[in-house]
Each structure stands twice: as C-alpha cells, then as structure tokens.
Protein backbone atom coordinates (compact mmCIF):
# COMPACT_ATOMS: atom_id res chain seq x y z
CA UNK A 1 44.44 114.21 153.55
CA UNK A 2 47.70 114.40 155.19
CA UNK A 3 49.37 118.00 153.34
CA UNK A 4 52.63 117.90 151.99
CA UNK A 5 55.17 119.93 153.99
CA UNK A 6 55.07 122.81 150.74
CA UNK A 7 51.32 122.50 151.26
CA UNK A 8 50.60 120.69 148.20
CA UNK A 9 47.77 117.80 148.47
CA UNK A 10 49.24 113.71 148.92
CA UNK A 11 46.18 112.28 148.37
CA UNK A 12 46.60 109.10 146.99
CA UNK A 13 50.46 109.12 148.40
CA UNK A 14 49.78 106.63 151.11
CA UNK A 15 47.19 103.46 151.34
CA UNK A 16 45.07 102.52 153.82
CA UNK A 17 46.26 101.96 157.33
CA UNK A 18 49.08 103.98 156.55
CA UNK A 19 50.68 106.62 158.94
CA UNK A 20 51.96 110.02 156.81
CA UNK A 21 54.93 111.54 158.79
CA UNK A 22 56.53 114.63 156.89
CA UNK A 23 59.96 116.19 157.27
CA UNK A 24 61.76 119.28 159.12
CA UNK A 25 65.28 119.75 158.23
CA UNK A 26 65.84 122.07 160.35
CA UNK A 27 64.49 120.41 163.38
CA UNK A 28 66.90 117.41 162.47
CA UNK A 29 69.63 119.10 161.84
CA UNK A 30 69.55 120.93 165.29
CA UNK A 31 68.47 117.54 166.89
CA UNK A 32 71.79 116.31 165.64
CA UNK A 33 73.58 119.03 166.72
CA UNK A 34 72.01 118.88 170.05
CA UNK A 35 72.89 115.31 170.57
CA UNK A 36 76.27 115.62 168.80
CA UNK A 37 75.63 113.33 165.98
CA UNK A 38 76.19 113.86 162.34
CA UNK A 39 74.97 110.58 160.79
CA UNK A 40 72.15 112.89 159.25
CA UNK A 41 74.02 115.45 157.92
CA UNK A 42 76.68 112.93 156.65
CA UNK A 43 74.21 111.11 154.71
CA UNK A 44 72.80 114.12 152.62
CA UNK A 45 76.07 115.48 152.21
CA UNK A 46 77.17 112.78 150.87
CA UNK A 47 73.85 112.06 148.89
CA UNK A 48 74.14 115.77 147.90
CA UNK A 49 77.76 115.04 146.30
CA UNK A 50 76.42 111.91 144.37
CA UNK A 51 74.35 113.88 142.54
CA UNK A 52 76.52 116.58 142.08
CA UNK A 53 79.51 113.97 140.31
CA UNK A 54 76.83 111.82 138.31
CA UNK A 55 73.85 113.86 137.81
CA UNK A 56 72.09 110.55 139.11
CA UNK A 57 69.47 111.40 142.38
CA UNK A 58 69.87 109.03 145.15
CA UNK A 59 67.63 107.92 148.18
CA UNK A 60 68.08 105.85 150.92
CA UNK A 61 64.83 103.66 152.03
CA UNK A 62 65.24 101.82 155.39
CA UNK A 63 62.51 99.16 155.71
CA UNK A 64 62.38 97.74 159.23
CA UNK A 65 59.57 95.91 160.97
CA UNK A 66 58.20 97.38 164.37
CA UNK A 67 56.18 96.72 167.09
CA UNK A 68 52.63 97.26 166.18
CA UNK A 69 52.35 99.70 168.98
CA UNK A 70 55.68 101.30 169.57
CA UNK A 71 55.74 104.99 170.35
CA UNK A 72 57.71 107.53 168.72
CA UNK A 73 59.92 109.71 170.83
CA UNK A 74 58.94 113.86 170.51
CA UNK A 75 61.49 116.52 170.19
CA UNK A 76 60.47 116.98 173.93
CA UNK A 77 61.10 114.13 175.54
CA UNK A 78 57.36 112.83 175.13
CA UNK A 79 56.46 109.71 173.32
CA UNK A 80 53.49 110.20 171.18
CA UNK A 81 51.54 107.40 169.98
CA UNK A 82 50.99 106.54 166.64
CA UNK A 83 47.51 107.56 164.76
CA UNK A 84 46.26 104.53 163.37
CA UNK A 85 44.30 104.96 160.20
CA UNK A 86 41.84 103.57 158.68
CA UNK A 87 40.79 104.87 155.08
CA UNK A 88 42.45 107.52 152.76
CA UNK A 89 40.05 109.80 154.18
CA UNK A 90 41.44 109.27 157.11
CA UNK A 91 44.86 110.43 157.29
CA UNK A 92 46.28 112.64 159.28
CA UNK A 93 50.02 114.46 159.42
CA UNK A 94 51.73 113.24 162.62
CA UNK A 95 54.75 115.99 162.61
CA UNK A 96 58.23 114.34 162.18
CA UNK A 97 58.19 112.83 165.49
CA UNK A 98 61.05 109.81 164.61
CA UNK A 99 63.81 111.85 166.99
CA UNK A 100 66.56 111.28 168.80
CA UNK A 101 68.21 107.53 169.11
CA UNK A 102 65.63 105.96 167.12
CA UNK A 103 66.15 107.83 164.16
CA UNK A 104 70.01 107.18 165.06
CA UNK A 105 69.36 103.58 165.12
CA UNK A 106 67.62 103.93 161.43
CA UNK A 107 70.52 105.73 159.82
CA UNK A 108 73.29 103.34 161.54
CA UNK A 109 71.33 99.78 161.43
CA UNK A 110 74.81 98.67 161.69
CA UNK A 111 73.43 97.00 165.57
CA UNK A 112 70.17 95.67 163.73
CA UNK A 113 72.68 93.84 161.22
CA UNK A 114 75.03 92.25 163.14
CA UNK A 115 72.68 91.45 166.43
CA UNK A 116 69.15 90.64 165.09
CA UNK A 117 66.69 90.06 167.31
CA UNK A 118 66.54 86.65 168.46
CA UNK A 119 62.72 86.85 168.55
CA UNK A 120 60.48 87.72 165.44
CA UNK A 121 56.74 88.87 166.14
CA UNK A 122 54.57 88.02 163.27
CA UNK A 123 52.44 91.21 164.48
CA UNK A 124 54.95 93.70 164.10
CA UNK A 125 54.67 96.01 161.30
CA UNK A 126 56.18 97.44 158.58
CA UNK A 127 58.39 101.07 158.82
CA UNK A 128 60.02 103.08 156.17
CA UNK A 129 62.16 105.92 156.28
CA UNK A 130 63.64 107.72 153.58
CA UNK A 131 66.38 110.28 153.25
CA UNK A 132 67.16 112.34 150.10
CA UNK A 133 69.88 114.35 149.05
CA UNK A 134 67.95 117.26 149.61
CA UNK A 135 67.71 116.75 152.99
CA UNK A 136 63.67 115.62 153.02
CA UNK A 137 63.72 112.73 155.72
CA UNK A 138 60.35 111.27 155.64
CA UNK A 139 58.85 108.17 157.31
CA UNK A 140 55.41 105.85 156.80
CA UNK A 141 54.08 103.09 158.90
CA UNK A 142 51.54 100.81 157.16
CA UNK A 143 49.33 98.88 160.17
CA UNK A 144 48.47 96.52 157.74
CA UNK A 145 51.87 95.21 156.39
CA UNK A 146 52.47 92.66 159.11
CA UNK A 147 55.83 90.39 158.90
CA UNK A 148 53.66 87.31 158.52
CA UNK A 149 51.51 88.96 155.58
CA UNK A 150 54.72 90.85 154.24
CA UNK A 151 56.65 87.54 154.72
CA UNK A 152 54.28 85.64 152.96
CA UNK A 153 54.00 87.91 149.65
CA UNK A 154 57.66 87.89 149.70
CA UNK A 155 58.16 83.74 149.64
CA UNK A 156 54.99 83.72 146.44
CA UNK A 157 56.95 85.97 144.92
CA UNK A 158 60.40 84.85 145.00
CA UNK A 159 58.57 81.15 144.21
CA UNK A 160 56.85 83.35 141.13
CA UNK A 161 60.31 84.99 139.91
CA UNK A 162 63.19 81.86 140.46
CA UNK A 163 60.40 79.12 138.39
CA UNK A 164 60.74 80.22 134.69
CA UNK A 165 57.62 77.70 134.12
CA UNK A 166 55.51 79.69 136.78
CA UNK A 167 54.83 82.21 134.12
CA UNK A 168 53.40 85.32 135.05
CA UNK A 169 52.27 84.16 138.86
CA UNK A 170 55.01 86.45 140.48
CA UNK A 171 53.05 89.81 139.38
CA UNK A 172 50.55 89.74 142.19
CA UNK A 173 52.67 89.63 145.02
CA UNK A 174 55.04 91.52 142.80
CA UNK A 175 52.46 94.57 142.76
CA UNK A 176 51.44 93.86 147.02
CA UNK A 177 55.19 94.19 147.77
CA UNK A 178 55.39 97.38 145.58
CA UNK A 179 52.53 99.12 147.17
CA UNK A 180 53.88 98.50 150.21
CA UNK A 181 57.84 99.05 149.89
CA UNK A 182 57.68 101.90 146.98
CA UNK A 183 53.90 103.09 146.75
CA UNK A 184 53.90 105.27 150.08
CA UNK A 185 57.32 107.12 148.53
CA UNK A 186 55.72 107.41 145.09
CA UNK A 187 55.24 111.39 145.60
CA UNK A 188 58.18 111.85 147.22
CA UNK A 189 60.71 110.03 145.04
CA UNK A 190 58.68 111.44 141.79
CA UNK A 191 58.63 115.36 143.15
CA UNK A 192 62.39 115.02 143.65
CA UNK A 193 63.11 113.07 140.41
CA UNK A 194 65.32 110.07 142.33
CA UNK A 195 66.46 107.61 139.79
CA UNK A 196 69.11 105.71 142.34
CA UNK A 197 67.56 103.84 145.37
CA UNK A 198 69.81 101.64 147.75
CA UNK A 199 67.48 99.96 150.61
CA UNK A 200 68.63 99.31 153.96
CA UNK A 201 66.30 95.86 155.08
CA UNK A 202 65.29 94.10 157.89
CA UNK A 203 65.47 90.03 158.45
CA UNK A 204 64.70 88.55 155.83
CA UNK A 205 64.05 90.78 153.43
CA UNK A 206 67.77 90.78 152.21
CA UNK A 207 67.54 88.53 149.63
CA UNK A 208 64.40 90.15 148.03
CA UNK A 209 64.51 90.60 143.79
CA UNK A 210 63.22 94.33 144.42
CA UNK A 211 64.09 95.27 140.53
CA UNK A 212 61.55 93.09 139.76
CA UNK A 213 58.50 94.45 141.80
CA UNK A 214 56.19 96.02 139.98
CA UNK A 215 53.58 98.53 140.07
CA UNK A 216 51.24 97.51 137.78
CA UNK A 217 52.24 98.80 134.58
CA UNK A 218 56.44 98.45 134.64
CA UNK A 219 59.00 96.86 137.15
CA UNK A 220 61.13 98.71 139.25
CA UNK A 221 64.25 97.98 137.17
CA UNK A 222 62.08 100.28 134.62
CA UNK A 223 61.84 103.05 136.68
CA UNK A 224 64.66 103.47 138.93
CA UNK A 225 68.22 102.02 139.23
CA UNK A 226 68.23 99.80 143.01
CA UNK A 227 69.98 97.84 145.15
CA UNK A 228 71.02 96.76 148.67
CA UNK A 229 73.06 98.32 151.79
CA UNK A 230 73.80 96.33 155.30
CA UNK A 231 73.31 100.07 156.50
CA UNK A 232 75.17 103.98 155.64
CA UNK A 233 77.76 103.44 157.78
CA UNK A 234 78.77 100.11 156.83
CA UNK A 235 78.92 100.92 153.76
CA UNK A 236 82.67 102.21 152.19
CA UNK A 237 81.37 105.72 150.48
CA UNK A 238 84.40 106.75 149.85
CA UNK A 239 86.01 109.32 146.88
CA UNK A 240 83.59 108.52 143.54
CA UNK A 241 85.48 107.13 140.81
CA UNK A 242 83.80 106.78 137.88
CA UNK A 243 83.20 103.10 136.68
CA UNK A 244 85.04 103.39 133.28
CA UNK A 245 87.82 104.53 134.68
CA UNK A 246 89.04 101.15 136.66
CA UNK A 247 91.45 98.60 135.33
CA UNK A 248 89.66 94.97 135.22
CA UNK A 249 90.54 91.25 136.24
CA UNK A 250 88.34 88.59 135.04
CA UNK A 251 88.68 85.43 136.45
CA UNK A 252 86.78 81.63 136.60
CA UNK A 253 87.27 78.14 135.27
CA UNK A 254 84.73 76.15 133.77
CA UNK A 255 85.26 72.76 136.01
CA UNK A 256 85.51 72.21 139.69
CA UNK A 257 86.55 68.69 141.02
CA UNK A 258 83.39 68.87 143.84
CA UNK A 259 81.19 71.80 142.00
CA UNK A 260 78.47 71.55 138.98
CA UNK A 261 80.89 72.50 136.48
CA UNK A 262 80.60 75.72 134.41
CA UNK A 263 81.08 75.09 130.65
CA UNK A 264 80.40 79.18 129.60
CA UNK A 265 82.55 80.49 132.56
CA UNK A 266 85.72 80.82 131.22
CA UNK A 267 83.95 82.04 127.78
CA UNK A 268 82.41 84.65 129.42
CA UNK A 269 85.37 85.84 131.88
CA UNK A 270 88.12 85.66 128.50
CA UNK A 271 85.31 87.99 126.68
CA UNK A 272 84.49 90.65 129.13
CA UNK A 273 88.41 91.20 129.43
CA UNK A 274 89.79 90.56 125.78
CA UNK A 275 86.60 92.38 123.68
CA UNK A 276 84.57 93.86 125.83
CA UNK A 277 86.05 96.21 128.60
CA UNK A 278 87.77 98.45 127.06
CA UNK A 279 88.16 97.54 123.71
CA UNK A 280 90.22 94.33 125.28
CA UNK A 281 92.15 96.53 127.62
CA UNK A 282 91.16 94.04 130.61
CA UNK A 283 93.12 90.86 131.85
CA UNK A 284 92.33 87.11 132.37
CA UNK A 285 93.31 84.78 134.68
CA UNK A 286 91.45 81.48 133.67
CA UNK A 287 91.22 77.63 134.93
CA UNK A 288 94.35 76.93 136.36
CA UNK A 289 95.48 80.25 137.42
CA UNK A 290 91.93 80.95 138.79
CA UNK A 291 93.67 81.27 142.22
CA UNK A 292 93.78 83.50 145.10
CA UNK A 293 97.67 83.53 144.78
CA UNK A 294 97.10 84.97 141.46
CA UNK A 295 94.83 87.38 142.30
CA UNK A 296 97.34 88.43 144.85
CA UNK A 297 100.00 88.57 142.76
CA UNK A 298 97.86 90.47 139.76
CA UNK A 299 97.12 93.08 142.29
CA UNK A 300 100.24 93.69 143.66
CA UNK A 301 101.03 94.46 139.61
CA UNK A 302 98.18 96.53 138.82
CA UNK A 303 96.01 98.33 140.66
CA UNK A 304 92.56 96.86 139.43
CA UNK A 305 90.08 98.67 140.13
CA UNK A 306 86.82 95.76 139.00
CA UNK A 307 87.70 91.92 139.77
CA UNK A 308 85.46 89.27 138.17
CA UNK A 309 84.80 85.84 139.31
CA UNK A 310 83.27 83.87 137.54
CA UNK A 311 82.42 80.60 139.67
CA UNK A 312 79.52 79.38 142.33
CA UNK A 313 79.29 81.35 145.49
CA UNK A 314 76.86 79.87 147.88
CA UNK A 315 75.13 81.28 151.05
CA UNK A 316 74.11 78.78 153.23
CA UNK A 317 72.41 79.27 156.83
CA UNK A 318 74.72 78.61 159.92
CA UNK A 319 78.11 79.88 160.65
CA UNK A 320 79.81 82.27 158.38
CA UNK A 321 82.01 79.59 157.66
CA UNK A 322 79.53 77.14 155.48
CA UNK A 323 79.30 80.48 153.22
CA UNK A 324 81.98 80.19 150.44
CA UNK A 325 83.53 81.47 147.05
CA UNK A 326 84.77 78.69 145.02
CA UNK A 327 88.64 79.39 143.73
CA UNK A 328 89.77 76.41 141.18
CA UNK A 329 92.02 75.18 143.93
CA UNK A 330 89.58 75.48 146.87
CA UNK A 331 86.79 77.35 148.78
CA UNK A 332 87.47 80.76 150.67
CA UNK A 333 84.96 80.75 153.19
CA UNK A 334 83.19 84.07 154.12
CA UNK A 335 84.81 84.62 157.36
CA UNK A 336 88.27 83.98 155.20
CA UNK A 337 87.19 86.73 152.89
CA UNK A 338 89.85 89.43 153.95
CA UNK A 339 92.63 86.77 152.38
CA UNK A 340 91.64 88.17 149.13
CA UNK A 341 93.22 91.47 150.12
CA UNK A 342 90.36 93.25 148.31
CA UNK A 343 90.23 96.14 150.49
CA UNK A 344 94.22 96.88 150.60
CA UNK A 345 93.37 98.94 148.56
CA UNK A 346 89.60 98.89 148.46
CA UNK A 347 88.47 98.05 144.73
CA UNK A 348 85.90 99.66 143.64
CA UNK A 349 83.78 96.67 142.65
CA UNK A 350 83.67 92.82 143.22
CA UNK A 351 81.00 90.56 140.33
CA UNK A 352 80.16 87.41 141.12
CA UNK A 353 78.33 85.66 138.39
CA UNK A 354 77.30 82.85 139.83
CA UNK A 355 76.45 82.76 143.58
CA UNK A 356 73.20 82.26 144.94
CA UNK A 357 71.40 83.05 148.43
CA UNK A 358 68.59 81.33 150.15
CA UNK A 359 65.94 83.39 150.73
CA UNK A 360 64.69 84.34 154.20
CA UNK A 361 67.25 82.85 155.88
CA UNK A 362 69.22 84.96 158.31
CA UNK A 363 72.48 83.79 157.77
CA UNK A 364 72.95 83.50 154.45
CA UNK A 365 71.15 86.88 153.84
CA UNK A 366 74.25 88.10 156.39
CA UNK A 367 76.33 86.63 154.20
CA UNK A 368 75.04 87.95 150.70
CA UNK A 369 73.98 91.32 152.47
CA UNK A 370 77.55 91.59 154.63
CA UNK A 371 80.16 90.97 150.94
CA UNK A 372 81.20 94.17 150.72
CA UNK A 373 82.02 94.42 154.23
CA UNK A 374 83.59 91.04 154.25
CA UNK A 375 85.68 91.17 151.53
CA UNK A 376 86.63 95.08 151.77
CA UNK A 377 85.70 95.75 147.95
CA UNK A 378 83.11 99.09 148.21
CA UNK A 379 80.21 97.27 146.03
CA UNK A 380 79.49 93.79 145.07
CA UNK A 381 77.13 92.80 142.73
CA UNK A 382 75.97 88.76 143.11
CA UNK A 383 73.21 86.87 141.77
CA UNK A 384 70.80 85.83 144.62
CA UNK A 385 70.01 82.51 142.65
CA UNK A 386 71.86 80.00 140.24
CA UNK A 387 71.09 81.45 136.43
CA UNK A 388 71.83 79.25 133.63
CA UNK A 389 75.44 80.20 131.97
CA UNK A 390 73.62 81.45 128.75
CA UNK A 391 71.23 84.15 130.68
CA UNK A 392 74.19 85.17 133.28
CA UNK A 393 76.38 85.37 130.07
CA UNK A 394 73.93 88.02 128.62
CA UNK A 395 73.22 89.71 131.42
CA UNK A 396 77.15 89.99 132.30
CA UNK A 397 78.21 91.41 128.56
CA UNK A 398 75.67 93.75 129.00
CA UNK A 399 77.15 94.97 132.60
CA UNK A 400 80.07 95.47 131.26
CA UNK A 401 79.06 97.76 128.07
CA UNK A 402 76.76 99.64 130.13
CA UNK A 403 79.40 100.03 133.14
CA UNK A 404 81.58 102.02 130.65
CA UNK A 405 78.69 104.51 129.88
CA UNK A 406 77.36 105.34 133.31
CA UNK A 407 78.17 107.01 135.80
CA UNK A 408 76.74 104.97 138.46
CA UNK A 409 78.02 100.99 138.60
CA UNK A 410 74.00 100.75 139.80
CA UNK A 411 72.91 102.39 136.99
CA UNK A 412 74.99 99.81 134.62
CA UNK A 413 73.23 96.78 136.34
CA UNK A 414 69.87 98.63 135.26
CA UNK A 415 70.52 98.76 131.71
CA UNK A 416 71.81 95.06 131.71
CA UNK A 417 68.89 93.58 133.43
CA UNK A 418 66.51 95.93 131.13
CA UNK A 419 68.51 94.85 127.96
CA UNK A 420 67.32 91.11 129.30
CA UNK A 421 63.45 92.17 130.01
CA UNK A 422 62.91 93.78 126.87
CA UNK A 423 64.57 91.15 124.49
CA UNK A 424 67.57 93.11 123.50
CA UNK A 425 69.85 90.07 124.79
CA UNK A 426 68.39 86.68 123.86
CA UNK A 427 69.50 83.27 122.83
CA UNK A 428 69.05 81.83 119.05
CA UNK A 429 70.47 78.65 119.05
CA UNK A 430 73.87 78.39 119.77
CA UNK A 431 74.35 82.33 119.67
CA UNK A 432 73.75 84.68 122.21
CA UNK A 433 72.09 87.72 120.52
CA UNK A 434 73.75 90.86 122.83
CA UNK A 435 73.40 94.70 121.74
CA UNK A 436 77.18 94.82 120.19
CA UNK A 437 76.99 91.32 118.42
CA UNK A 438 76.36 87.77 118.61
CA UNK A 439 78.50 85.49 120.86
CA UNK A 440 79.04 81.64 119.72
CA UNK A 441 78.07 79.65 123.10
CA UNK A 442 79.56 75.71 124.10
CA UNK A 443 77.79 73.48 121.84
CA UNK A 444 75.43 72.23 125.22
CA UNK A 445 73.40 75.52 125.17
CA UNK A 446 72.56 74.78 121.31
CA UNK A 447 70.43 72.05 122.77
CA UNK A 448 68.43 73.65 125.61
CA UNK A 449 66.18 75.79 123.09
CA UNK A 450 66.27 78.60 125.45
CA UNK A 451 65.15 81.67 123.71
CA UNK A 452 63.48 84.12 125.78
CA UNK A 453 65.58 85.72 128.33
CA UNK A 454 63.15 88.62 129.59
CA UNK A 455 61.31 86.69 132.66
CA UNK A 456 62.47 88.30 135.82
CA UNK A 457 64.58 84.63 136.35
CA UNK A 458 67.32 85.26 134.24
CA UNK A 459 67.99 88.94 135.56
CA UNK A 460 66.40 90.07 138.47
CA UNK A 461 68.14 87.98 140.91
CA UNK A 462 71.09 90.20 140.46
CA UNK A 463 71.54 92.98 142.99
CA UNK A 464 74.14 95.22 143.73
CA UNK A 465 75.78 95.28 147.59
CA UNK A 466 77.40 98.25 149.27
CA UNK A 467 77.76 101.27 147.80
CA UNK A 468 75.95 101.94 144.13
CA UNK A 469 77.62 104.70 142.40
C-alpha cells in the first residue's frame, strides 16, 4: 500500500496497474524557483483565491496519454523509470518524480493543444495529474488504460448517452471511464472536499460528457460541479465577478433560410431575458435583429456581461473555417470569431444552446475545446450534441435561475443538468414543467409525447469551456 504523504493508508485509492505518485510542495515550489517558473505557484494561488471568493474548492485534472514506457525526470537530473504494478498489493510510492519541463508542459498544455502529435500510439497510456488549491500536486499512471481501450469505452459510451432509445447501455463504460479518470483521485478530491473540477484533455477526449460518468451509485454531475479547459494558461482567469451580477443579451431566431429551423428558440431567448434573469431585467434581440451588427451595437450600449445565442453551432473536422455560429443573416466561422468583439471587453460568459461537436475528432474538438479562446469571452458553455428545443429549453431556464444563486457559473450548469436527471424539469404535453412554473411550448412539441427528460441525452452533453467560476 502506497502511504499517503500525512501517513494515512490509500488502500483502495488506486486500481490495478496503477502507479501512486504523492506530492512535495516544497520541492515544487523550489523547483520552480530554481528554473524561474511560476506556472505552479500561479495556479494554486489562483485556485487558493477561488475558494476564498466562492467558498467552492477547485481542482485541476490533466489527463494526457503517454508512452507506455516514458521515464520521469528526478529532481537530480536522473530519469527514473516507472514501477509497473500489478495488484493492489502491489503498490508502491514512487516520490513526486514529475519535475522540471514535463511537469511545465502539464500545467501549460497550451503546445499539446495547438500542435498535437501527428502520430497516435494505441499503446500509450493514460496520465493524470492533479493540482489543488492547497498546493497537493499529485499524479497516477494506470498501465492498463491504453488509448485504444480508453478510446473504445469512450465511443460505447458517447453511443450509450446521445441514443435516448439505448436505455441504460451507457452505464458500463460510464463506470470504466470513471474508474479510470476520477477513481485514482477519489481520496484525494474527498480528503480535501473539492466540489469544482475543470479537466485539461488530451486528443480526443475533448468532447467527452464527463458529468455523466458514473461511479456506480451517482453520476458525476451528482457529486461535483465539472467542465473543460484547453489548458491554465489559455484560459482568461481573470478578476471573479460573481455570475448574478452581469447584465444579459439573449439572442436567436427560430428560422434559418439553409439551417433546420428552431421553432422554441426565440421562446426560450425572449424568456430567459423578459422573466427569468433578473426578474426581466435582461434584453432581447430576436429574428431579424439576431445579427452581429446588433450585438455590436448592444455592446457598445451596455456593458453585458452574459450573451445568449440561441441558434446551431456546428464543429466539423478540417479547417477552422468549416466550424461556424449561425447569425440570422449568415455564418461567423470560427477563425472569424474575434468579429464578435467578445473579448473588448472580455464578457464573462458566452451560451450556446444549440451547437454540437463530433466526437473524437481533432478538429472539431479544437474548435468546441478552443471557444473561449476564439471568441475572447472567459467561459463558454455549448452543448456537444443537437438536444431537442423542449430538453435544451429546460435545461437553459434552469441555467439561468441557478446562475443567479451561485457563485460559480459551473456550479449553475450543475444544478440545471441535476434539475433534468432527477425529474424536476420535464415535459407534460405542451408544457414544460420547470422549478419556478410551467412554460407553454409551440404547438409541435405537444405532439412528440416527450416526457422524461432525466437520461443523460437531454443534459449531459452540455459542458462548460474556459474558466468555471
């Protein structure tokens, strides 16, 4: 049994074929003095402050693939090799040995992002590191998680979780991907009571529903608030300002002349500004106007602090360029994004209602992964998959509520998609039943007999980009 750096037993923390690496602040903290970086010390300082302004914990959880038989650099110079193990029994403490520019690399992953590796070896295996706000920097490589077995899991389970009819066939590889992206840090993340996690991924993991792993018992979204970083220092972590605080712009139109039309999108952009943020305190800029002149222009007015679009987003693989938001007028491409003048001055959060991603591909994950870069807002939160306008409409009222009583905008997504899974927001007919009221829907959802809003289709696709709180 590897022992915990306090000296209190892990058994149990890590599964088989698991390497156990524990922390020294200290040594990191002089390793990044030595070397003259800060990233470290940046990070829990700013994880420190977090917690400090919302009382919410946060951890950061880089999960990278490897080479099955990389080396780890000492505090030396030496490069020790990795103990492979082979049974619980087994374990054995191999001191914090991630040092020097590989550690760098971790906490940057900006390089890894932008310039993946051309190559992918289905051998390599999985890595995580996480860093709390207390400073613990720990690390786990599992032998046994390859990228073709982790790979694998991941495509069943995203099969499972998009396929309402599937029923309950997501929960296996649900549980596989949870022992192997969350079980290791169970310990860790429970002994320091994180609530707030924000993964940094690797190819092709991007576009992974993690609120909807689960460990047996409850999903992810049930225990902790998540969502998704390209890496730290991409990421704008700027002065916290607390979500109810921002002025908001709701935006969409219900028919495109080349799109799948809409018919609840201008419903549900006219209610989250006119009855729900605020007590109506938001604005709307519907069909017609739904331009990016007159998002300019409403900017340049008020300084909005939450814009929401309510319209098809869609990340396709090749060039940036075939990635797109759809305006009423036309399509701003990805690599167009900065026309929106979001981050002039940053806003504190873009919503996208209706964008989707595919899965596994590299550059649409860039694309979904990379919109809070692109467009300069500090978080984004997009759906990874087309939803239906009833369930995106539930799951959108409910953002809103919540984002008014938390302090974290990740937090607010958690309550939404939990108001979904437990059957607080569901459809009757041609009402949506939401936690402040009912909400009459187009007269085309009264006919589609949805119901039941809870599997992890309708809400777990949704993930929040950039920075969470």
């Amino acid at each position: 049994t590897a022992p915990d750096p306090d000296g209190s037993d892990v058994s149990g923390r890590c599964p088989p074929d698991c390497d156990y690496a524990d922390d020294s602040e200290e040594r990191d903290e002089a390793l990044a003095e030595a070397t003259g970086t800060t990233n470290l010390v940046q990070i829990k300082a700013k994880l420190e402050k977090i917690f400090e302004q919302t009382s919410v914990n946060p951890a950061l959880v880089y999960a990278f693939f490897v080479p099955a038989d990389a080396v780890s650099p000492n505090l030396d110079g030496s490069l020790v090799k990795e103990n492979k193990l082979k049974t619980k029994a087994d374990k054995a403490t191999t001191q914090w040995e991630f040092k020097g520019d590989r550690l760098i690399d971790f906490l940057n992953a900006e390089d890894r992002f932008f310039n993946p590796n051309e190559a992918l070896d289905d051998d390599d295996v999985l890595e995580l590191v996480m860093v709390t706000a207390k400073g613990k920097v720990v690390r786990y490589r599992l032998a046994n998680a390859t990228r073709s077995k982790v790979m694998a899991e991941a495509r069943k389970f995203v099969r499972g979780v998009t396929n309402v009819r599937s029923g309950t066939t997501y929960i296996k590889p649900a549980q596989y991907l949870y022992d192997v992206f969350l079980r290791p840090l169970e310990a860790d993340l429970e002994k320091e009571n994180i609530k707030n996690i924000s993964f940094i991924m690797d190819d092709g993991l991007r576009s992974l529903p993690i609120a909807a792993l689960h460990d047996g018992e409850k999903f992810v979204v049930e225990k902790y608030s998540v969502g998704l970083m390209p890496s730290f220092s991409l990421t704008n972590v700027s002065e916290y300002v607390e979500p109810s605080n921002n002025l908001l712009l709701a935006m969409g139109a219900s028919e495109f002349p080349d799109q799948i039309d809409l018919p609840a999108a201008s419903l549900e952009a006219r209610l989250i500004a006119n009855e729900i943020w605020q007590n109506g305190g938001g604005d709307a800029l519907l069909n017609q106007r739904f331009t990016v002149k007159e998002l300019i222009e409403a900017r340049s007015r008020k300084p909005y602090g939450i814009i929401h679009l309510a319209t098809h987003g869609d990340f396709r693989s090749g060039a940036t360029g075939e990635s797109y938001i759809q305006f009423k007028n036309e399509r701003v491409a990805f690599n167009d994004l900065q026309r929106l003048q979001l981050g002039n001055p940053p806003i504190e959060l873009l919503v996208l209602s209706a964008c989707r991603t595919a899965f596994g591909d590299r550059d649409a994950e860039l694309g979904f992964a990379g919109l809070a870069l692109a467009s300069g807002a500090k978080s984004v939160i997009g759906s990874i998959w087309s939803v239906d306008d009833a369930g995106t409409m539930g799951l959108m009222t409910g953002l809103y509520e919540a984002l008014q009583i938390n302090p974290t905008k990740a937090q607010a997504l958690q309550q939404a998609q939990i108001a979904l899974l437990h059957g607080e927001v569901r459809q009757e007919g041609a009402q949506l039943i939401t936690q402040k009221g009912a909400i009459l829907l187009p007269p085309e959802y009264a006919q589609l007999g949805l119901s039941d809003l809870s599997h992890p289709y309708y809400w777990s696709g949704f993930t929040i980009v950039g920075n969470p709180w």
